[in-house]
N, C-alpha and C. Protein backbone atom coordinates (compact mmCIF):
# COMPACT_ATOMS: atom_id res chain seq x y z
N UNK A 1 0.84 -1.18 0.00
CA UNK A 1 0.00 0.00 0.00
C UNK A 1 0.89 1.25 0.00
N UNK A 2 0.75 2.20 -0.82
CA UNK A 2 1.18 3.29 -0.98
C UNK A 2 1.13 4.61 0.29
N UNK A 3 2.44 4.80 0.39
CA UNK A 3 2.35 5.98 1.86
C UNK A 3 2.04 6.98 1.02
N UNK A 4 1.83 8.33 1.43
CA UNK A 4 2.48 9.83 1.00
C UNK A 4 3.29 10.86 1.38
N UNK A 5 3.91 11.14 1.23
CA UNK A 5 5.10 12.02 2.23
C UNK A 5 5.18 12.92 1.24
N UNK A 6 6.33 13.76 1.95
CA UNK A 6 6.70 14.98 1.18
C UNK A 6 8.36 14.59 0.41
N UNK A 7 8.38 14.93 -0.81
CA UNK A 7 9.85 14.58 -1.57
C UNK A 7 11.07 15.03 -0.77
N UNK A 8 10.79 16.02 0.36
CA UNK A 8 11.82 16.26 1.22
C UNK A 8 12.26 15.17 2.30
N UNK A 9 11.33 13.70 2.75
CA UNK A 9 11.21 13.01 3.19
C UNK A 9 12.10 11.84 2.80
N UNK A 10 12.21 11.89 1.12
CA UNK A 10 12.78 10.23 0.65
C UNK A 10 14.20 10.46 1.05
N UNK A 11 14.46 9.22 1.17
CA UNK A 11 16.13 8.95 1.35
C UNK A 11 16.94 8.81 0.27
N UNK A 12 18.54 9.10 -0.07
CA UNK A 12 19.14 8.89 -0.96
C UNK A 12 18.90 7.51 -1.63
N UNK A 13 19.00 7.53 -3.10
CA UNK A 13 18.80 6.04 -3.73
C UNK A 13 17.05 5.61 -3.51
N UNK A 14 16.15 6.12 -2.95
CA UNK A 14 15.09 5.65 -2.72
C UNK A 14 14.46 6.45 -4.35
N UNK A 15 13.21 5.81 -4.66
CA UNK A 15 12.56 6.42 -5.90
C UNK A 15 10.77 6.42 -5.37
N UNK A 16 10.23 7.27 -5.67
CA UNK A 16 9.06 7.27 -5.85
C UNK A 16 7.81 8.18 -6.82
N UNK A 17 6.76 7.62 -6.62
CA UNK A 17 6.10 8.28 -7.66
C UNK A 17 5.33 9.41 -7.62
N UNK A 18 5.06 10.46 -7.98
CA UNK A 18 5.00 12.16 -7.19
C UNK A 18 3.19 11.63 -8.25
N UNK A 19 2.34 12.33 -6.50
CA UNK A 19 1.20 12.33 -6.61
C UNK A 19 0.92 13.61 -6.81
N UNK A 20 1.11 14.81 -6.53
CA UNK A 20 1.00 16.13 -6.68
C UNK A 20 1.69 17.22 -6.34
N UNK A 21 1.37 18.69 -6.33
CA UNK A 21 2.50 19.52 -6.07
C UNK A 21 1.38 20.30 -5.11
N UNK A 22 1.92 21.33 -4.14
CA UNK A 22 1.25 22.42 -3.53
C UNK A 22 1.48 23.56 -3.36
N UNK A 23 2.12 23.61 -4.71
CA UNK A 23 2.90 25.38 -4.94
C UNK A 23 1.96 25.94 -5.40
N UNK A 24 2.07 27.42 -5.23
CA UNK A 24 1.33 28.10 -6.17
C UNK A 24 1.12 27.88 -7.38
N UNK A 25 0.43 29.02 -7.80
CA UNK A 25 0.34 28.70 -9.31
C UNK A 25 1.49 29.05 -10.08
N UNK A 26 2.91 29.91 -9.86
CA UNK A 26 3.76 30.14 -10.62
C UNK A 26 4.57 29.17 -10.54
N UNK A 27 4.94 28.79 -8.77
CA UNK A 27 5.90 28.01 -8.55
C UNK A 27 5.15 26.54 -9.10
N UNK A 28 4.19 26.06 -9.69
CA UNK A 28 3.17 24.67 -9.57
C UNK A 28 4.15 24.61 -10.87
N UNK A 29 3.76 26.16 -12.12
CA UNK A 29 4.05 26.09 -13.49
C UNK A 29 5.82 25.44 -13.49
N UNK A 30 6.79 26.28 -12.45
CA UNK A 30 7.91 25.90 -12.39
C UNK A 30 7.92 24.38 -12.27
N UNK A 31 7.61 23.70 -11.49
CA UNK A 31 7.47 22.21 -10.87
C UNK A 31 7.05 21.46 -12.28
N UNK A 32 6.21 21.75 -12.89
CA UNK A 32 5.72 21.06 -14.01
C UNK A 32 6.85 20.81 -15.38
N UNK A 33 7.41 22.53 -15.52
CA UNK A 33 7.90 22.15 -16.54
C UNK A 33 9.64 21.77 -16.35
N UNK A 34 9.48 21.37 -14.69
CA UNK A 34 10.88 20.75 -14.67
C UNK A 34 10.42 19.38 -14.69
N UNK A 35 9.08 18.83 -15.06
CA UNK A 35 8.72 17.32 -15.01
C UNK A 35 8.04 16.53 -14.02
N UNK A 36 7.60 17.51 -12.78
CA UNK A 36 7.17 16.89 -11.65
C UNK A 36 5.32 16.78 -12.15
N UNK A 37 5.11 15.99 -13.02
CA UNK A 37 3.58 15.52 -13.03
C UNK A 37 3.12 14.28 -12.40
N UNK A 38 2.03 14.56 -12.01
CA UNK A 38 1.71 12.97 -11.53
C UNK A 38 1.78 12.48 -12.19
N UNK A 39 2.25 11.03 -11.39
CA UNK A 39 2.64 9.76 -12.39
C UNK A 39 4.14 9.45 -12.41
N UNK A 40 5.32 10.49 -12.55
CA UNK A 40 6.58 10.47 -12.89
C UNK A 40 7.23 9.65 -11.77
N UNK A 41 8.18 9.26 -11.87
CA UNK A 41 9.59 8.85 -10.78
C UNK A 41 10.12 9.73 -10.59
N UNK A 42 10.62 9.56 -9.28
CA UNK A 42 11.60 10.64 -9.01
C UNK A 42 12.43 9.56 -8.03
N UNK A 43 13.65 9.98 -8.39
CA UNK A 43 14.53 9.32 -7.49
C UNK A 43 15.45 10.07 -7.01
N UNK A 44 15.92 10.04 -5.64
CA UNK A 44 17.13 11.06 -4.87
C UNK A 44 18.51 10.15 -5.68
N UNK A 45 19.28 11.25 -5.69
CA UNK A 45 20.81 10.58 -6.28
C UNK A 45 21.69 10.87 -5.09
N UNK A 46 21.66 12.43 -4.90
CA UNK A 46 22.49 12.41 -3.53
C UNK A 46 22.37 13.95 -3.28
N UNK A 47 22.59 14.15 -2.14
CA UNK A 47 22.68 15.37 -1.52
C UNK A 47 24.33 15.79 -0.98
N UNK A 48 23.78 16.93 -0.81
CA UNK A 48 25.12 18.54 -0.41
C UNK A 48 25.77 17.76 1.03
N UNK A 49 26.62 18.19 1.28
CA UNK A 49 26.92 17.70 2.94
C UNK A 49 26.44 18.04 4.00
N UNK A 50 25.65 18.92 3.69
CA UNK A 50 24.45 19.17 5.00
C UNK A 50 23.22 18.88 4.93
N UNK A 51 23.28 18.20 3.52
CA UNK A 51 21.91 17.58 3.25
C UNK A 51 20.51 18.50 2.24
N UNK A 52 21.41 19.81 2.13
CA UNK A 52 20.43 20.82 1.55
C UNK A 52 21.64 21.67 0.50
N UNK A 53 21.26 21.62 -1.05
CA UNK A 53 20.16 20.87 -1.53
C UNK A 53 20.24 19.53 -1.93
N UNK A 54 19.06 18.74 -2.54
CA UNK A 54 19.35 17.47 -3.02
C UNK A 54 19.18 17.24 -4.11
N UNK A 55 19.97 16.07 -5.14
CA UNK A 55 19.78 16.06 -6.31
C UNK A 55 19.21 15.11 -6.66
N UNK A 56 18.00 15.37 -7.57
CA UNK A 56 17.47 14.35 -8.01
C UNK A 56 17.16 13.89 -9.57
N UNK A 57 16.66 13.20 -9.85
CA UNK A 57 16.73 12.40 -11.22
C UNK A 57 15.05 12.36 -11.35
N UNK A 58 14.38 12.72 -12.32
CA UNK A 58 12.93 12.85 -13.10
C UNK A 58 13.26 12.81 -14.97
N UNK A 59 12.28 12.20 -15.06
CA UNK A 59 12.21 12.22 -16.43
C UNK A 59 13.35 12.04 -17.48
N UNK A 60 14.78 11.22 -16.72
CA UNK A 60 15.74 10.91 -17.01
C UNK A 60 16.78 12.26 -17.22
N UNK A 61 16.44 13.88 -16.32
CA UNK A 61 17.46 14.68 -16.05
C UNK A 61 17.44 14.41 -14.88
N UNK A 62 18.71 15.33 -14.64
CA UNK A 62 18.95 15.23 -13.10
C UNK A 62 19.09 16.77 -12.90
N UNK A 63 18.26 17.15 -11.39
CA UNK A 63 18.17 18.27 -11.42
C UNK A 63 18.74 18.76 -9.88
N UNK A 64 19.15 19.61 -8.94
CA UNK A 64 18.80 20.36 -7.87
C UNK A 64 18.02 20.88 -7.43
N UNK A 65 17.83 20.90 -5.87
CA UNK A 65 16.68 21.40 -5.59
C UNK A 65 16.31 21.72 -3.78
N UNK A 66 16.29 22.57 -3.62
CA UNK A 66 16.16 22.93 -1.92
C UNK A 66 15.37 21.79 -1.19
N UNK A 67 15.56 21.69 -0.23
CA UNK A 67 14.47 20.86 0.70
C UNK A 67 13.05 21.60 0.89
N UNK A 68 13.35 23.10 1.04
CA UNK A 68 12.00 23.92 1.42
C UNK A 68 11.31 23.74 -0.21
N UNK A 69 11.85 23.32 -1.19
CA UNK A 69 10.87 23.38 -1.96
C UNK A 69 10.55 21.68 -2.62
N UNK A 70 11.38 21.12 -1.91
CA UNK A 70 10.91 19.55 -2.31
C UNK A 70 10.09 19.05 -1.41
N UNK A 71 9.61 20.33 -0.30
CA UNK A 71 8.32 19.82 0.41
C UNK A 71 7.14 19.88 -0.08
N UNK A 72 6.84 20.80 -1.38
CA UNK A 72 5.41 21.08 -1.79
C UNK A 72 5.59 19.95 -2.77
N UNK A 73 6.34 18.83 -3.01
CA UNK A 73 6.03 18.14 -3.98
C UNK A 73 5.61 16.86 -3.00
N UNK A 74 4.34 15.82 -3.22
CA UNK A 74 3.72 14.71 -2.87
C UNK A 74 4.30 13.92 -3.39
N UNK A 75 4.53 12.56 -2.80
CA UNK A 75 5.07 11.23 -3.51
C UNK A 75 4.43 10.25 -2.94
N UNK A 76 4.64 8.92 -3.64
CA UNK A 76 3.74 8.13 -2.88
C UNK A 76 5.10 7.03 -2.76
N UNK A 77 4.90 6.48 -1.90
CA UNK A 77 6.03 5.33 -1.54
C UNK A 77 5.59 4.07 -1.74
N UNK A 78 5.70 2.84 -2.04
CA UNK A 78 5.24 1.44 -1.73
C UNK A 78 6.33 1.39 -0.04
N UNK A 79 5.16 1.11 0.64
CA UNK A 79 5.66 0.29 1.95
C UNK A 79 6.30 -1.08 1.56
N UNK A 80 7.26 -1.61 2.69
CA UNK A 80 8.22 -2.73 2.53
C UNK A 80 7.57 -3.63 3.20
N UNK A 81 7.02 -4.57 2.54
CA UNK A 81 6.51 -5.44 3.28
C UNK A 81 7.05 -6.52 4.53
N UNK A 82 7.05 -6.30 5.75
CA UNK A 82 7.81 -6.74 6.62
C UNK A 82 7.65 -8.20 6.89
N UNK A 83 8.19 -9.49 7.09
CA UNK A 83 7.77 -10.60 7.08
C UNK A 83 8.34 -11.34 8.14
């Protein structure tokens, strides 16, 4: 079953699939046409040494990106099924 968190949440090497954004409408337009639509992957590659910013991989670029603003982006996670 699918969690939702905020893209500021995933861990390096983790990937998930971005359910929505909660930027405005300029910053939403920014988010979009860097590829963040529902539906896409996004995967962390790695972060700064303090952890801000982080780089990530969409739509096969790889981009940068603050934590304060990889919070308005939604993702959905598959939980690990524990056994």
């Amino acid at each position: 079953m699918p969690i939702s968190i905020p893209l500021s949440d995933l861990k390096i090497g983790q990937s998930a699939t971005i359910e929505k954004t909660l930027a405005s409408s300029s910053a939403r337009r920014r988010f979009l046409d860097m590829g963040f639509v529902t539906g896409a992957t996004v995967k962390i590659e790695q972060a700064s040494p303090l952890g801000d910013p982080i780089e990530l991989e969409v739509k096969g670029y790889s981009l940068s990106m603050c934590k304060n603003e990889a919070c308005n982006v939604i993702i959905d996670v598959l939980a690990k099924k524990i056994e």
